[in-house]
C-alpha atoms as a PDB file:
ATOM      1  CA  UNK A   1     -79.935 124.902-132.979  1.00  0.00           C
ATOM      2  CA  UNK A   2     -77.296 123.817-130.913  1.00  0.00           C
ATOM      3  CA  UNK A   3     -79.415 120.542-129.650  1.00  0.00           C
ATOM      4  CA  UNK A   4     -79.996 119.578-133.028  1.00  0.00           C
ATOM      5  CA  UNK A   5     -76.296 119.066-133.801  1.00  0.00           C
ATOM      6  CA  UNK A   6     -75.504 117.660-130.933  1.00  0.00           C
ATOM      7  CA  UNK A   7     -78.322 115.181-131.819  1.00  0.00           C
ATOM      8  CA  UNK A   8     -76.616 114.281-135.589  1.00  0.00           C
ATOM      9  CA  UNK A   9     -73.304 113.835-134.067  1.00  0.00           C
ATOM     10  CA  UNK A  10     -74.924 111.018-131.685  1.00  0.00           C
ATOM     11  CA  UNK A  11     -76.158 109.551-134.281  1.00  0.00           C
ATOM     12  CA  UNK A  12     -73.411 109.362-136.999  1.00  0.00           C
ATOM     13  CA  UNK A  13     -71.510 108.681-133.626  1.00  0.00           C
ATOM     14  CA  UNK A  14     -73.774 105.750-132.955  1.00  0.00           C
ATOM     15  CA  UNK A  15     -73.981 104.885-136.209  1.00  0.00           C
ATOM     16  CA  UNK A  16     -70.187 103.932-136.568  1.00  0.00           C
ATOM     17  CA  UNK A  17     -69.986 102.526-133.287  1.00  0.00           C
ATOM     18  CA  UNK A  18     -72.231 100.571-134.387  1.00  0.00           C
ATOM     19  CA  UNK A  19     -70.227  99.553-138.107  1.00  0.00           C
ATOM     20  CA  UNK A  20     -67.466  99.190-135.964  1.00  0.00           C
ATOM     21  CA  UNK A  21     -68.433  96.413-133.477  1.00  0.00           C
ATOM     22  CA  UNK A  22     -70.597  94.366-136.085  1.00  0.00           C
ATOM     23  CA  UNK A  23     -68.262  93.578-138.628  1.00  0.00           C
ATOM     24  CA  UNK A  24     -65.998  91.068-136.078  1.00  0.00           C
ATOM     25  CA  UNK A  25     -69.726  89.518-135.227  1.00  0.00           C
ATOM     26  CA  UNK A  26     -70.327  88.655-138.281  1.00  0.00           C
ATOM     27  CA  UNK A  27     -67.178  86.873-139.196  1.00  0.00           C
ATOM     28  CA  UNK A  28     -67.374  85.295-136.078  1.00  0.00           C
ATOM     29  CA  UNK A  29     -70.631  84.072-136.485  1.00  0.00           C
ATOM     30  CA  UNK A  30     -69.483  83.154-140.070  1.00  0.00           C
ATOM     31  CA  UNK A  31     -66.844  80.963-138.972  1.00  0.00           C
ATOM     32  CA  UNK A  32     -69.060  79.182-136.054  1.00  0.00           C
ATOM     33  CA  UNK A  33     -71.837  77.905-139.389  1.00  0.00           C
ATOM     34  CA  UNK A  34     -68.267  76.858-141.581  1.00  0.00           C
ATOM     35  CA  UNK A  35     -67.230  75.107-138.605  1.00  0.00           C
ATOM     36  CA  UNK A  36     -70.692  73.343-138.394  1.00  0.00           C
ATOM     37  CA  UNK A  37     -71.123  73.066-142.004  1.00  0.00           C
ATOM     38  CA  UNK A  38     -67.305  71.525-142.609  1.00  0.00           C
ATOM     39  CA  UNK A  39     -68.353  68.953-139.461  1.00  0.00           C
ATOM     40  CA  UNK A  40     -71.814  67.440-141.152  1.00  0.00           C
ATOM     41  CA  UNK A  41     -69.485  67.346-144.395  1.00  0.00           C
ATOM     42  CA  UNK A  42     -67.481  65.636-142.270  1.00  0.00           C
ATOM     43  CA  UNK A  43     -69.769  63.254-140.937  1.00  0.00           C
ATOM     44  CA  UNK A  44     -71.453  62.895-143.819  1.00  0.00           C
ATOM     45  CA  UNK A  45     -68.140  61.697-145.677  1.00  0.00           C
ATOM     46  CA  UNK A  46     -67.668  58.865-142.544  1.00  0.00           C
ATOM     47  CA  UNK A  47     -71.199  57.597-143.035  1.00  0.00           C
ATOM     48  CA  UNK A  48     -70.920  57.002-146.540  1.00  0.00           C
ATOM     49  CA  UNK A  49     -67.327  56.595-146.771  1.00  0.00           C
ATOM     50  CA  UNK A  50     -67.136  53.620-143.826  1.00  0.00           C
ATOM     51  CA  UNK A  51     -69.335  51.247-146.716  1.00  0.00           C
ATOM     52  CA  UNK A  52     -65.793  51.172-148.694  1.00  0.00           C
ATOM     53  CA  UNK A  53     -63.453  51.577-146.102  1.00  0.00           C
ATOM     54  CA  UNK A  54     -62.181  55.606-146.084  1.00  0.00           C
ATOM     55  CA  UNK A  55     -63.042  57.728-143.220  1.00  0.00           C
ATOM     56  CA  UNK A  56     -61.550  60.604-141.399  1.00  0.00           C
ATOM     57  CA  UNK A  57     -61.071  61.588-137.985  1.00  0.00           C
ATOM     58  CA  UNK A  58     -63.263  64.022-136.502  1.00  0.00           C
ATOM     59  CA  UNK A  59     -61.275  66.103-134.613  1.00  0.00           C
ATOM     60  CA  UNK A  60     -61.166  69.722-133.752  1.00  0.00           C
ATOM     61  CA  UNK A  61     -58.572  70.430-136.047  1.00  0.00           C
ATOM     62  CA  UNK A  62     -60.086  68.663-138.676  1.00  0.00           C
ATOM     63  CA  UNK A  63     -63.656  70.323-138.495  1.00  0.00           C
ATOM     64  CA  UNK A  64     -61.998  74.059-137.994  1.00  0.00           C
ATOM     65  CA  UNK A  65     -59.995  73.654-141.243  1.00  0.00           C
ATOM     66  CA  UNK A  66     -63.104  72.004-142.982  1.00  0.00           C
ATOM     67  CA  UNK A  67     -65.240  75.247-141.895  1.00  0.00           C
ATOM     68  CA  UNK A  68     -62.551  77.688-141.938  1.00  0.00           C
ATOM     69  CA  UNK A  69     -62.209  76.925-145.900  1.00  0.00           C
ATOM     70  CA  UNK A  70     -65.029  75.089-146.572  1.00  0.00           C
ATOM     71  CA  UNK A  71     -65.550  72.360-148.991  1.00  0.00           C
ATOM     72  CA  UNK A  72     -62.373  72.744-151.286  1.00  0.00           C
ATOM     73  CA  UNK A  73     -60.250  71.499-147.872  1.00  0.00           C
ATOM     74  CA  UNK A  74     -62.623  68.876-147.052  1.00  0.00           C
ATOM     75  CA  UNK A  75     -61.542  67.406-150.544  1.00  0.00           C
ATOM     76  CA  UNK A  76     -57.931  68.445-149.599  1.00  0.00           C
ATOM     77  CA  UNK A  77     -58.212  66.493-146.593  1.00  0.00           C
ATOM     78  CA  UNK A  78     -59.122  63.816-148.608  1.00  0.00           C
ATOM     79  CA  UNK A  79     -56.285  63.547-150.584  1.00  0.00           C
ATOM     80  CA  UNK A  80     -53.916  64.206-147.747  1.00  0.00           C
ATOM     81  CA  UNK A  81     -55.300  60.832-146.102  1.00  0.00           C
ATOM     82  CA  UNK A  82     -55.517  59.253-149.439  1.00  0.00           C
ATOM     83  CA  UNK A  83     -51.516  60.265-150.072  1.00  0.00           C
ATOM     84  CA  UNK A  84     -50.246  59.993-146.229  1.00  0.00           C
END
């Protein structure tokens, strides 16, 4: 009887260890593909953007904003060259 609780607590034990050490994974596995995803926007901007003269810098800063907030600061980055 005994053994058999012991064996649900290690699992619901397990279970939210488990919940626990996933969830900062996954966000940091989110932000890794934004970063990657907010550099080819990035690039992608350049290639087409050097034909009539605009391009930004790639720089660490630049591609961590770009895939920390994804496309909407890629345009705000954008205007803040096109203002500044």
């Amino acid at each position: 009887m005994f053994g058999l609780l012991y064996f649900l607590i290690a699992i619901l034990g397990l279970f939210i260890l488990v919940k626990i050490l996933s969830l900062p994974i996954k966000i940091l596995i989110r932000l890794i593909i934004n970063a990657i995803i907010g550099t080819i926007i990035l690039h992608i901007l350049n290639f087409f953007g050097a034909a009539i003269g605009f391009t930004l810098n790639i720089t660490l800063l630049n591609s961590l904003i770009a895939g920390f907030f994804g496309v909407p600061e890629v345009v705000f980055l954008i205007i803040w060259k096109l203002i500044f």
